[in-house]
PDB file of N, CA and C in Angstrom:
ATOM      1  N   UNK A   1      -1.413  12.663  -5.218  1.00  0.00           N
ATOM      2  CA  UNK A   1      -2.809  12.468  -5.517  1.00  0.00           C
ATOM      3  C   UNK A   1      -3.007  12.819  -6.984  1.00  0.00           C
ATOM      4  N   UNK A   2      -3.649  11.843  -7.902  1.00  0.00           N
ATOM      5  CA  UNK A   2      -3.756  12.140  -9.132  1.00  0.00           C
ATOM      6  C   UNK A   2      -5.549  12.555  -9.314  1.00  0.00           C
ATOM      7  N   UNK A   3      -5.804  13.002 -10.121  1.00  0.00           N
ATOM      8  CA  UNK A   3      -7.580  13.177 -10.329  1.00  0.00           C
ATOM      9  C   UNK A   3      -7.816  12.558 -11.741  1.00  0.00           C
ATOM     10  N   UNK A   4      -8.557  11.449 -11.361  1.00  0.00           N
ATOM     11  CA  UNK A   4      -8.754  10.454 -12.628  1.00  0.00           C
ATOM     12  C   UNK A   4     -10.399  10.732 -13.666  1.00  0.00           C
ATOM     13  N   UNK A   5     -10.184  10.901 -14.940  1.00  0.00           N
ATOM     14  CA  UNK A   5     -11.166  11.084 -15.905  1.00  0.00           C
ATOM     15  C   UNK A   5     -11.341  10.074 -16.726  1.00  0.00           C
ATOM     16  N   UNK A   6     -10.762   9.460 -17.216  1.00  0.00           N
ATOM     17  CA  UNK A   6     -10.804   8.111 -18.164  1.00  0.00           C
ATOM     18  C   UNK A   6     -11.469   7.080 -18.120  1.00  0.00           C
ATOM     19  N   UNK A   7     -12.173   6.329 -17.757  1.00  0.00           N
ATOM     20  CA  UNK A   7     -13.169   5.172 -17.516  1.00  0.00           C
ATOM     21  C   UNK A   7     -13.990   5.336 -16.102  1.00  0.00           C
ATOM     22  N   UNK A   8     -13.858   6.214 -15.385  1.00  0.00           N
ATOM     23  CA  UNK A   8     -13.733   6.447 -14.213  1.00  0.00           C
ATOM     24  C   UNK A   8     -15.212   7.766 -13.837  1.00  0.00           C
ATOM     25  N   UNK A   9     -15.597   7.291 -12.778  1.00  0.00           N
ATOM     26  CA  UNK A   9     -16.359   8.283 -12.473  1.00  0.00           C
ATOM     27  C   UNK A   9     -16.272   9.729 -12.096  1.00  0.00           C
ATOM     28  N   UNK A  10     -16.345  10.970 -12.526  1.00  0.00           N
ATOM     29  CA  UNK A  10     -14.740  11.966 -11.759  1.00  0.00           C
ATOM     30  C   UNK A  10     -15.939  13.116 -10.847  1.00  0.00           C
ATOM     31  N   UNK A  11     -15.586  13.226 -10.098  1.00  0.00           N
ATOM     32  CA  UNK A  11     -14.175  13.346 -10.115  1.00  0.00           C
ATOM     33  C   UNK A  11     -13.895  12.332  -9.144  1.00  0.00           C
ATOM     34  N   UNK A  12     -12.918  11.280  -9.701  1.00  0.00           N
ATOM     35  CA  UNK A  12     -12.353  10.331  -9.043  1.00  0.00           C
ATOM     36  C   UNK A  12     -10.874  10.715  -8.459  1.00  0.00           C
ATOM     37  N   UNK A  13     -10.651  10.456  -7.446  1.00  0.00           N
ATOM     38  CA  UNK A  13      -8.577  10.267  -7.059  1.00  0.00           C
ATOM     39  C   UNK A  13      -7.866   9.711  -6.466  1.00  0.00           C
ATOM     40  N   UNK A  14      -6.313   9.252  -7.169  1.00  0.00           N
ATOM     41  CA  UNK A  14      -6.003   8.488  -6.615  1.00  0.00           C
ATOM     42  C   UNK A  14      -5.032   8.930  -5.669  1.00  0.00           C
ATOM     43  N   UNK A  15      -4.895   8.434  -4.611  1.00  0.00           N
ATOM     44  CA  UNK A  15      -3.648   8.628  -3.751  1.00  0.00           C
ATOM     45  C   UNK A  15      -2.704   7.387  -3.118  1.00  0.00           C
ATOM     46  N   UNK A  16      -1.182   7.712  -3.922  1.00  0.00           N
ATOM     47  CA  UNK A  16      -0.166   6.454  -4.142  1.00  0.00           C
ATOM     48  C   UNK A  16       0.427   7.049  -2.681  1.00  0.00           C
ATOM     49  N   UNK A  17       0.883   5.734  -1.867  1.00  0.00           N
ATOM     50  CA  UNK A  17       1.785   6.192  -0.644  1.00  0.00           C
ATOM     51  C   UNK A  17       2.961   4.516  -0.541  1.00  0.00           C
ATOM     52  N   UNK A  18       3.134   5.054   0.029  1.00  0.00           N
ATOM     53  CA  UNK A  18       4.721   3.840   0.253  1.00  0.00           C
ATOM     54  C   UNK A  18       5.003   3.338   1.978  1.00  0.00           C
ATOM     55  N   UNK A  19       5.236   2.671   2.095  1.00  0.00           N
ATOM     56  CA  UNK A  19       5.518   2.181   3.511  1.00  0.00           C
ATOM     57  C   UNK A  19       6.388   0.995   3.588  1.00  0.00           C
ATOM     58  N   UNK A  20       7.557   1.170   4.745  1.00  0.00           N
ATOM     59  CA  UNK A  20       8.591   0.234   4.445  1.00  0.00           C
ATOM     60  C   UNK A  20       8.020  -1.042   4.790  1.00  0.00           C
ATOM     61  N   UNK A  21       7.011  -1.366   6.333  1.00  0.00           N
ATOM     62  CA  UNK A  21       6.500  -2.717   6.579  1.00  0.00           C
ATOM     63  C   UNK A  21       4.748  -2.768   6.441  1.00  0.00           C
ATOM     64  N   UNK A  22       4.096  -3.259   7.108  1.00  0.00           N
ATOM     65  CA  UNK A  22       2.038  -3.271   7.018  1.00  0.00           C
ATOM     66  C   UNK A  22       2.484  -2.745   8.502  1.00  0.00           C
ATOM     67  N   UNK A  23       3.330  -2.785   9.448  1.00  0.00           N
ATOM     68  CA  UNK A  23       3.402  -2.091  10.694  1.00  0.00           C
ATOM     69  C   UNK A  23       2.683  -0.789  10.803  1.00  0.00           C
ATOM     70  N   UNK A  24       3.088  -0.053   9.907  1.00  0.00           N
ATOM     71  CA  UNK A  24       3.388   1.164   9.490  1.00  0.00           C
ATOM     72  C   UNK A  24       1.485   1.429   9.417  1.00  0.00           C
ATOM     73  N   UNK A  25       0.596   0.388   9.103  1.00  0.00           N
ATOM     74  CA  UNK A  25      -0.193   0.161   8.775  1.00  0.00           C
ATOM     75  C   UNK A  25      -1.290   0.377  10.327  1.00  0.00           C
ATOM     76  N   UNK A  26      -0.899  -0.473  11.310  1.00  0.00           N
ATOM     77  CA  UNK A  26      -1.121  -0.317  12.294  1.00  0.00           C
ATOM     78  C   UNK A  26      -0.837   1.151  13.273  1.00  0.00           C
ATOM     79  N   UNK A  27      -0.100   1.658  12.827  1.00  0.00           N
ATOM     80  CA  UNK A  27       0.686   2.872  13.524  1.00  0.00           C
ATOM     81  C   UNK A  27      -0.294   3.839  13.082  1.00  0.00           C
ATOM     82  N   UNK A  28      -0.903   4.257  11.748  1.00  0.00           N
ATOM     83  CA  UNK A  28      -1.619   4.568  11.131  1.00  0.00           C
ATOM     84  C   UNK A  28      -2.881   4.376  11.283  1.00  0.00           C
ATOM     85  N   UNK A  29      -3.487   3.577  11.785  1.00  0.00           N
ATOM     86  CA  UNK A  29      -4.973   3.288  11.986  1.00  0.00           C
ATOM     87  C   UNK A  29      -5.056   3.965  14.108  1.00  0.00           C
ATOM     88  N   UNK A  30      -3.908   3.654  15.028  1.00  0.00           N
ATOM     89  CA  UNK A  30      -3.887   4.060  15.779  1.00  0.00           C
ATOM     90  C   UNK A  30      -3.866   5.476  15.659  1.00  0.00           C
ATOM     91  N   UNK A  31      -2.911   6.373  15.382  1.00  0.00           N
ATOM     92  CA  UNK A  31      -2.836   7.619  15.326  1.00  0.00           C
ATOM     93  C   UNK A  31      -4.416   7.897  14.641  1.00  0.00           C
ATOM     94  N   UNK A  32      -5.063   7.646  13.555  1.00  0.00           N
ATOM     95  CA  UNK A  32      -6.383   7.890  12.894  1.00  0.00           C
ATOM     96  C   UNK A  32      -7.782   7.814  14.391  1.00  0.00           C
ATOM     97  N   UNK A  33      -7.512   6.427  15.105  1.00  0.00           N
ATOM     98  CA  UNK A  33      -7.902   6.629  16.051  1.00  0.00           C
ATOM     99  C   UNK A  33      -7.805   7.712  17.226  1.00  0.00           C
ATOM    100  N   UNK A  34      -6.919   8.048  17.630  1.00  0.00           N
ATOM    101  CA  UNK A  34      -6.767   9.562  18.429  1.00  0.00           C
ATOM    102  C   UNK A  34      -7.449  10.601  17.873  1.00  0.00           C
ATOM    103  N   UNK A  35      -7.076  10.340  16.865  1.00  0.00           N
ATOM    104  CA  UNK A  35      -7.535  11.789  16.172  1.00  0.00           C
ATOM    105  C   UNK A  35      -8.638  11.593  16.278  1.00  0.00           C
ATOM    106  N   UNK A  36      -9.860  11.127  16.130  1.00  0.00           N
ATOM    107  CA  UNK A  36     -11.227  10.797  15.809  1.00  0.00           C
ATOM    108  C   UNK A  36     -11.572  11.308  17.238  1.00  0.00           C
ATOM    109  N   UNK A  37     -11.581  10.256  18.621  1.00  0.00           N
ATOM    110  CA  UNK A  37     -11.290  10.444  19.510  1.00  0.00           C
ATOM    111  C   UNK A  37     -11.117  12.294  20.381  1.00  0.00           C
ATOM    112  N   UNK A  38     -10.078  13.332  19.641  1.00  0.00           N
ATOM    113  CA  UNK A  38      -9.670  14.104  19.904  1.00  0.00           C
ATOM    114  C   UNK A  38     -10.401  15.353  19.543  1.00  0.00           C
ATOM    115  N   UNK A  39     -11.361  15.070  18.338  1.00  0.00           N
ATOM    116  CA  UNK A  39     -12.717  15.915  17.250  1.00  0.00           C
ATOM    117  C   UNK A  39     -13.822  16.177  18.405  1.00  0.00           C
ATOM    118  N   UNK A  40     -13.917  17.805  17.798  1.00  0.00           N
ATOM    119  CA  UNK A  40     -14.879  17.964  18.630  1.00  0.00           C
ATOM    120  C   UNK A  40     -16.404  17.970  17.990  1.00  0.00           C
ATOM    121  N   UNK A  41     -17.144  18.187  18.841  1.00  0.00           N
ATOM    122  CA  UNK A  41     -18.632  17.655  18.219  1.00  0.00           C
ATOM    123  C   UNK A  41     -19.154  18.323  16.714  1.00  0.00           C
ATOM    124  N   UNK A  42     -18.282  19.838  16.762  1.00  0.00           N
ATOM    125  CA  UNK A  42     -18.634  20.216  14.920  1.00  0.00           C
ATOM    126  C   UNK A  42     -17.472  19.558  14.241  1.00  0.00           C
ATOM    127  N   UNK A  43     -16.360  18.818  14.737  1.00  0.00           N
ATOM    128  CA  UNK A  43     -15.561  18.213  13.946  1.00  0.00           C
ATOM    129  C   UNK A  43     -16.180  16.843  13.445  1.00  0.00           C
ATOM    130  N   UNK A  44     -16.723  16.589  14.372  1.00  0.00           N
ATOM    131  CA  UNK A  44     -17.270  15.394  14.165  1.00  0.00           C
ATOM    132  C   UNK A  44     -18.296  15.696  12.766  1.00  0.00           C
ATOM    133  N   UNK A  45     -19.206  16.550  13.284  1.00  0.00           N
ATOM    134  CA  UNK A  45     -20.493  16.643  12.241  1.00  0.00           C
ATOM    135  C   UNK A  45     -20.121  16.861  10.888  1.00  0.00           C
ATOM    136  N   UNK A  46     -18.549  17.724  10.518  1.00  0.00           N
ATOM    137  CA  UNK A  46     -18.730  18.168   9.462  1.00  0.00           C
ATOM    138  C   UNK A  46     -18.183  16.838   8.749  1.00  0.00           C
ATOM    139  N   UNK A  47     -17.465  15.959   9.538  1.00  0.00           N
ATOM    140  CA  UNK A  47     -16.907  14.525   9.111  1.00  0.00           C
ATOM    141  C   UNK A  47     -18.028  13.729   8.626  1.00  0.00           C
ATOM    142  N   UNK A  48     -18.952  13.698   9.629  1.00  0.00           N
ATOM    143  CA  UNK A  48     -20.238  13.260   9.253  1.00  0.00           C
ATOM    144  C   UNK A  48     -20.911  13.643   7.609  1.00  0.00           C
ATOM    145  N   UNK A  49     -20.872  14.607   7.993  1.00  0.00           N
ATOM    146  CA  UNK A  49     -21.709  15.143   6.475  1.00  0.00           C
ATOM    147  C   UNK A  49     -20.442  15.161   5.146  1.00  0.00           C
ATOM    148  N   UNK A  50     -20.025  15.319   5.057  1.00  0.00           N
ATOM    149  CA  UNK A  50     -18.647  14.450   4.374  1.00  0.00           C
ATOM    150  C   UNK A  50     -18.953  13.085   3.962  1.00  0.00           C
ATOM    151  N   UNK A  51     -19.131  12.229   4.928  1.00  0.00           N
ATOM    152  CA  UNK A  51     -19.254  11.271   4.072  1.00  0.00           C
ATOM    153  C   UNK A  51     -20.823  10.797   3.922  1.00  0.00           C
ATOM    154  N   UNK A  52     -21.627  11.499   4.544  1.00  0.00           N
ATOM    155  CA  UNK A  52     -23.112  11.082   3.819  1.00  0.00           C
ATOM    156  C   UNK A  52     -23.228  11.634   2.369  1.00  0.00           C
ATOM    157  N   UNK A  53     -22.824  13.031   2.560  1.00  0.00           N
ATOM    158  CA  UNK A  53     -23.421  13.945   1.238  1.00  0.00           C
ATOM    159  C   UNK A  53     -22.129  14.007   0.062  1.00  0.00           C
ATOM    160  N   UNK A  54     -20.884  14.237   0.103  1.00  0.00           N
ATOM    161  CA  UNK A  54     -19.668  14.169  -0.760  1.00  0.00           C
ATOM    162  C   UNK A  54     -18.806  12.836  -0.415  1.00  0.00           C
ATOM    163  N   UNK A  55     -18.761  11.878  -0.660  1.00  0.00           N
ATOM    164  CA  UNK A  55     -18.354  10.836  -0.705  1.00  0.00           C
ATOM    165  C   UNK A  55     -19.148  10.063  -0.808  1.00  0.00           C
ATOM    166  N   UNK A  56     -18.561   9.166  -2.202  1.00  0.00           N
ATOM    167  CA  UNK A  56     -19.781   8.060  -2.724  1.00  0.00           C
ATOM    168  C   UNK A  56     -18.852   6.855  -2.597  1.00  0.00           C
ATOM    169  N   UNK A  57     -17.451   6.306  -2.688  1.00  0.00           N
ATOM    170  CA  UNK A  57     -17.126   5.405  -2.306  1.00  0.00           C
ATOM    171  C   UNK A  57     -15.897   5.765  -1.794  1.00  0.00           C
ATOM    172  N   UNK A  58     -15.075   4.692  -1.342  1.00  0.00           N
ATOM    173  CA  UNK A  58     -13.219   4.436  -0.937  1.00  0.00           C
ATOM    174  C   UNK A  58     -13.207   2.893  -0.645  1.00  0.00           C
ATOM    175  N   UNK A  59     -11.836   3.391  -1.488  1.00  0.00           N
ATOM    176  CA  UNK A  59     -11.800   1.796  -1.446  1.00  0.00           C
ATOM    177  C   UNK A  59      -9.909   1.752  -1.302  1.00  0.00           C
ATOM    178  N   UNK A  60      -9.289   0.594  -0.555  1.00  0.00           N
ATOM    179  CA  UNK A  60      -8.147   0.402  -0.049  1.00  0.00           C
ATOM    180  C   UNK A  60      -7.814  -0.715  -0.589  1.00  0.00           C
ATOM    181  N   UNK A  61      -6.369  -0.844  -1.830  1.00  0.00           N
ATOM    182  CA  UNK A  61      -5.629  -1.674  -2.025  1.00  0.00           C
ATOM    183  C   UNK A  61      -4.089  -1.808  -1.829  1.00  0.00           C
ATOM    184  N   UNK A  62      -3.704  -2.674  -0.914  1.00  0.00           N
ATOM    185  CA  UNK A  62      -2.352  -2.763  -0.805  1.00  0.00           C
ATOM    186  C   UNK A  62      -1.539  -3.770  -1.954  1.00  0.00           C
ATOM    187  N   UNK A  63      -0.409  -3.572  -1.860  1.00  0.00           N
ATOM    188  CA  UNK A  63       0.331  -3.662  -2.937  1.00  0.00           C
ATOM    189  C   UNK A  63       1.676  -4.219  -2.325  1.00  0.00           C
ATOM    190  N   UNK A  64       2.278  -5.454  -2.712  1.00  0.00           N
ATOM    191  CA  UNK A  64       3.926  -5.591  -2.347  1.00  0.00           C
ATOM    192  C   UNK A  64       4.073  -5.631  -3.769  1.00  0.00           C
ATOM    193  N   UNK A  65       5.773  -4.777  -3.581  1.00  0.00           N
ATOM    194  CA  UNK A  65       6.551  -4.925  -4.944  1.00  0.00           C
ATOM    195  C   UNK A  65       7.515  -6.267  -4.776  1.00  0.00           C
ATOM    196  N   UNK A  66       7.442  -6.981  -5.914  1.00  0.00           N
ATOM    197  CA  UNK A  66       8.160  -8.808  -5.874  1.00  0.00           C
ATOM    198  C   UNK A  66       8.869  -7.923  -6.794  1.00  0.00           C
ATOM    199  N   UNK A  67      10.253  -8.228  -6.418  1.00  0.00           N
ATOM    200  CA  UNK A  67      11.663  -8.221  -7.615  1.00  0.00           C
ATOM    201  C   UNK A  67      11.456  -9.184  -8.403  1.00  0.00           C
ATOM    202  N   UNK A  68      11.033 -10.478  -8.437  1.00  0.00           N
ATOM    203  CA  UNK A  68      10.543 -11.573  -9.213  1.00  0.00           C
ATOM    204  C   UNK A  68       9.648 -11.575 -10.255  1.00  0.00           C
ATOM    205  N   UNK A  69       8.951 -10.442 -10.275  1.00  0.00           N
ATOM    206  CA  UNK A  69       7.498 -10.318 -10.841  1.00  0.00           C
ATOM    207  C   UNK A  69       7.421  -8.798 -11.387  1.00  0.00           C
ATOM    208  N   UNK A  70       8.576  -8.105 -11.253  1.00  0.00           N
ATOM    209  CA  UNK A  70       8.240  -6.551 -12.090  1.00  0.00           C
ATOM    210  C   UNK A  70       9.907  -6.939 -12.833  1.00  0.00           C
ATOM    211  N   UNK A  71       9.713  -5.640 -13.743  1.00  0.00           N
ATOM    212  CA  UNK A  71      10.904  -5.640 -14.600  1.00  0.00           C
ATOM    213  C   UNK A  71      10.694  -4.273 -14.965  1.00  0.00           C
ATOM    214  N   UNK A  72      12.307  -3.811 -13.850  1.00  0.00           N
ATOM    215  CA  UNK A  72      12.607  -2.291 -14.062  1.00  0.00           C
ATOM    216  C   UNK A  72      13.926  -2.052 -14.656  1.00  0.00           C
ATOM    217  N   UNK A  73      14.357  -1.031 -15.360  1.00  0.00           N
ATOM    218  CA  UNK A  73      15.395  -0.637 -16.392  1.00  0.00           C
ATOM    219  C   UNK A  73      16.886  -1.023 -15.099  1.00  0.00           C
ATOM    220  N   UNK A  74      17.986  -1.332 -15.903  1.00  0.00           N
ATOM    221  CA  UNK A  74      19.031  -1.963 -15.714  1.00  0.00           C
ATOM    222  C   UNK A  74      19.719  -0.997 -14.055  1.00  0.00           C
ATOM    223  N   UNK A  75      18.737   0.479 -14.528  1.00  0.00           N
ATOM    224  CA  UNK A  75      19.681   1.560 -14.151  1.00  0.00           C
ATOM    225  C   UNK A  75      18.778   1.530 -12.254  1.00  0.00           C
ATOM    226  N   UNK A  76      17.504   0.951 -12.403  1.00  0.00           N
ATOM    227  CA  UNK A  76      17.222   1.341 -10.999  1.00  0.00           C
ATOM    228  C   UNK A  76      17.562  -0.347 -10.451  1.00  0.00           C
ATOM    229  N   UNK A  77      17.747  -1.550 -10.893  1.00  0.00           N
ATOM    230  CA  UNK A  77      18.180  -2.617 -10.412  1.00  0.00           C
ATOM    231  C   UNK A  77      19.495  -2.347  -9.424  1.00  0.00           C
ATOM    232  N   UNK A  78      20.138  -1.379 -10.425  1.00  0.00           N
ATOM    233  CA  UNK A  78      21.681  -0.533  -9.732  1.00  0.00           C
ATOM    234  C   UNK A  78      21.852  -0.418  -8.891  1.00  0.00           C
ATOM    235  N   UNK A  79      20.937   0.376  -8.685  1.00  0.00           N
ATOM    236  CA  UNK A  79      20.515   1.554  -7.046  1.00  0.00           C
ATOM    237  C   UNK A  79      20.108  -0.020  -5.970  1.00  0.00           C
ATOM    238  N   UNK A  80      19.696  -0.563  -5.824  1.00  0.00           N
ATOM    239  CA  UNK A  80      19.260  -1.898  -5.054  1.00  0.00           C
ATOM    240  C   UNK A  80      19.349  -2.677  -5.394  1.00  0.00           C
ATOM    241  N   UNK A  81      20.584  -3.464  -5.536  1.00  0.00           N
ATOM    242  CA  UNK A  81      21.040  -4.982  -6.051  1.00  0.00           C
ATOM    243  C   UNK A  81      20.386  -5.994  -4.932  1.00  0.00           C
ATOM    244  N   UNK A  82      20.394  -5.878  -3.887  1.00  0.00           N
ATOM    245  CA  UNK A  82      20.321  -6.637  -3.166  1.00  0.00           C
ATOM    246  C   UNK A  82      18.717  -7.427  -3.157  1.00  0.00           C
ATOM    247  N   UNK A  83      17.586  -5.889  -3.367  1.00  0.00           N
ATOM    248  CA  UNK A  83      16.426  -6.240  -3.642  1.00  0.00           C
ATOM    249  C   UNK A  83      16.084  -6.722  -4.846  1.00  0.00           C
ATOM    250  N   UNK A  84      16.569  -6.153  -5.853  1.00  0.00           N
ATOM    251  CA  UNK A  84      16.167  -6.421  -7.271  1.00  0.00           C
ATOM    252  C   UNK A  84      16.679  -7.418  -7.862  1.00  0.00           C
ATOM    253  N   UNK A  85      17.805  -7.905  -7.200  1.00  0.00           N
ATOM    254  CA  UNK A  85      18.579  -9.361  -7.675  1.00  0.00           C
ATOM    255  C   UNK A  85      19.370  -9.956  -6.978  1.00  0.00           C
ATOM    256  N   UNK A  86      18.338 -10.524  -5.856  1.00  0.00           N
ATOM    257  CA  UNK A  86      18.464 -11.234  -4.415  1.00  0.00           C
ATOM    258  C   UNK A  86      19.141 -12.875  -4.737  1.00  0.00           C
ATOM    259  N   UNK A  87      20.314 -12.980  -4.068  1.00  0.00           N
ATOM    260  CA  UNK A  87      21.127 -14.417  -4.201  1.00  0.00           C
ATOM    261  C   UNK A  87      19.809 -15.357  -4.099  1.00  0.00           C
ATOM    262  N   UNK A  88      19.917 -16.595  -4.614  1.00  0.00           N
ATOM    263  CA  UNK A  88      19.007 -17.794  -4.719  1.00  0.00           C
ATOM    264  C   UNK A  88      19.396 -18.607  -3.847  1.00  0.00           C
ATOM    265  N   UNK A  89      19.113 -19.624  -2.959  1.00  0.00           N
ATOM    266  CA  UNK A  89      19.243 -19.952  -2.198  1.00  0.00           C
ATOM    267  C   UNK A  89      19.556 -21.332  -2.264  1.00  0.00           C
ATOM    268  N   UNK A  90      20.386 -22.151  -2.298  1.00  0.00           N
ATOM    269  CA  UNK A  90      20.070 -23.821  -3.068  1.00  0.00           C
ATOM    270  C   UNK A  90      19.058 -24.328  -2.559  1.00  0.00           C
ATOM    271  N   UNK A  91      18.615 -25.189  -3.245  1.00  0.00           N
ATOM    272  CA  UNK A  91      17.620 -26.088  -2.787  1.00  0.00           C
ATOM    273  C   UNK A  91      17.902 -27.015  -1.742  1.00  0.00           C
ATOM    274  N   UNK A  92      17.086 -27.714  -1.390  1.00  0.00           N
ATOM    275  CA  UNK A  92      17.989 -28.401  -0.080  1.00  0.00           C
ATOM    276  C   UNK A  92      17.967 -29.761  -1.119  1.00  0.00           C
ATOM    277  N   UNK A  93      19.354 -30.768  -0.797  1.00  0.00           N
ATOM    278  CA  UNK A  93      19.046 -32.053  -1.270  1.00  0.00           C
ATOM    279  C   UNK A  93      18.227 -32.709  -0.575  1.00  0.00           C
ATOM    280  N   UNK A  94      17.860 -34.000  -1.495  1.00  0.00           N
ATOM    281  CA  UNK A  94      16.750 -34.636  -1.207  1.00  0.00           C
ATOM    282  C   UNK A  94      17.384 -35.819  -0.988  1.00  0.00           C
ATOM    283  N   UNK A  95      17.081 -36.422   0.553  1.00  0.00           N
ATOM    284  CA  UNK A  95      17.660 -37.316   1.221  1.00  0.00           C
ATOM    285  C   UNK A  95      17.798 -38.724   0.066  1.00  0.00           C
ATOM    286  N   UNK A  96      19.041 -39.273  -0.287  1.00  0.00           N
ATOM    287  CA  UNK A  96      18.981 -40.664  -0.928  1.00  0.00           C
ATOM    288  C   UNK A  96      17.929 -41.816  -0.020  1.00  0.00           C
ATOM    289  N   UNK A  97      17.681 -42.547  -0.606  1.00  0.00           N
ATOM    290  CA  UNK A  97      16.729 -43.590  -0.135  1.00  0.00           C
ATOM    291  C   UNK A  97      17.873 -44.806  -0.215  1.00  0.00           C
ATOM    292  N   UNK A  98      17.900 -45.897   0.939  1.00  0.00           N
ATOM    293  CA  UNK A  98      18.398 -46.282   0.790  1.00  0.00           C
ATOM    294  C   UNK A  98      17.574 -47.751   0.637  1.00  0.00           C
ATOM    295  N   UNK A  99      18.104 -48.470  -0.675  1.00  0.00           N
ATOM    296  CA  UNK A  99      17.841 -49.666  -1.161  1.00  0.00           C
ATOM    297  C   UNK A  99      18.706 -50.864  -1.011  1.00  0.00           C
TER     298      UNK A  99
END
């Protein structure tokens, strides 16, 4: 979690996380569900007042990393050849026409 000052309203923050599939995504909104579910009625309230009175926005952007589209130093391509400089695939030929 970083706490952002620079163009930004503060106290603003960010929080970076990683996940191998969007599965992970689902697994996550379930478990969030239990939990909610599992709060008891001052858990609830103080959740409540949380986001009426200290929280003014949130906002959720996901992100895929394309090996195609970033350019990282020689040394972390290393560590993951497979991702960072994935075989090409031929094209398929294109059927002759016959005249």
């Amino acid at each position: 979690m970083y706490e952002v000052t620079a163009g930004m309203p503060g106290p603003t923050y960010l929080i970076f996380s990683s996940m191998v599939n969007f599965g992970e995504v689902d697994k996550m909104m379930t478990a969030g569900e239990a939990t909610m579910k599992g709060a008891t009625p001052e858990e609830m309230a103080a959740l409540q007042k949380f986001s009426t009175d200290a929280l003014i926005s949130a906002e959720t952007f996901r992100f895929r990393l394309d090996p195609e589209m970033s350019y990282v130093p020689k040394e972390v391509r290393a560590q993951d050849p497979d991702f960072w400089m994935p075989k090409k695939q031929p094209a398929p030929k294109k059927p002759t026409s016959l005249q």
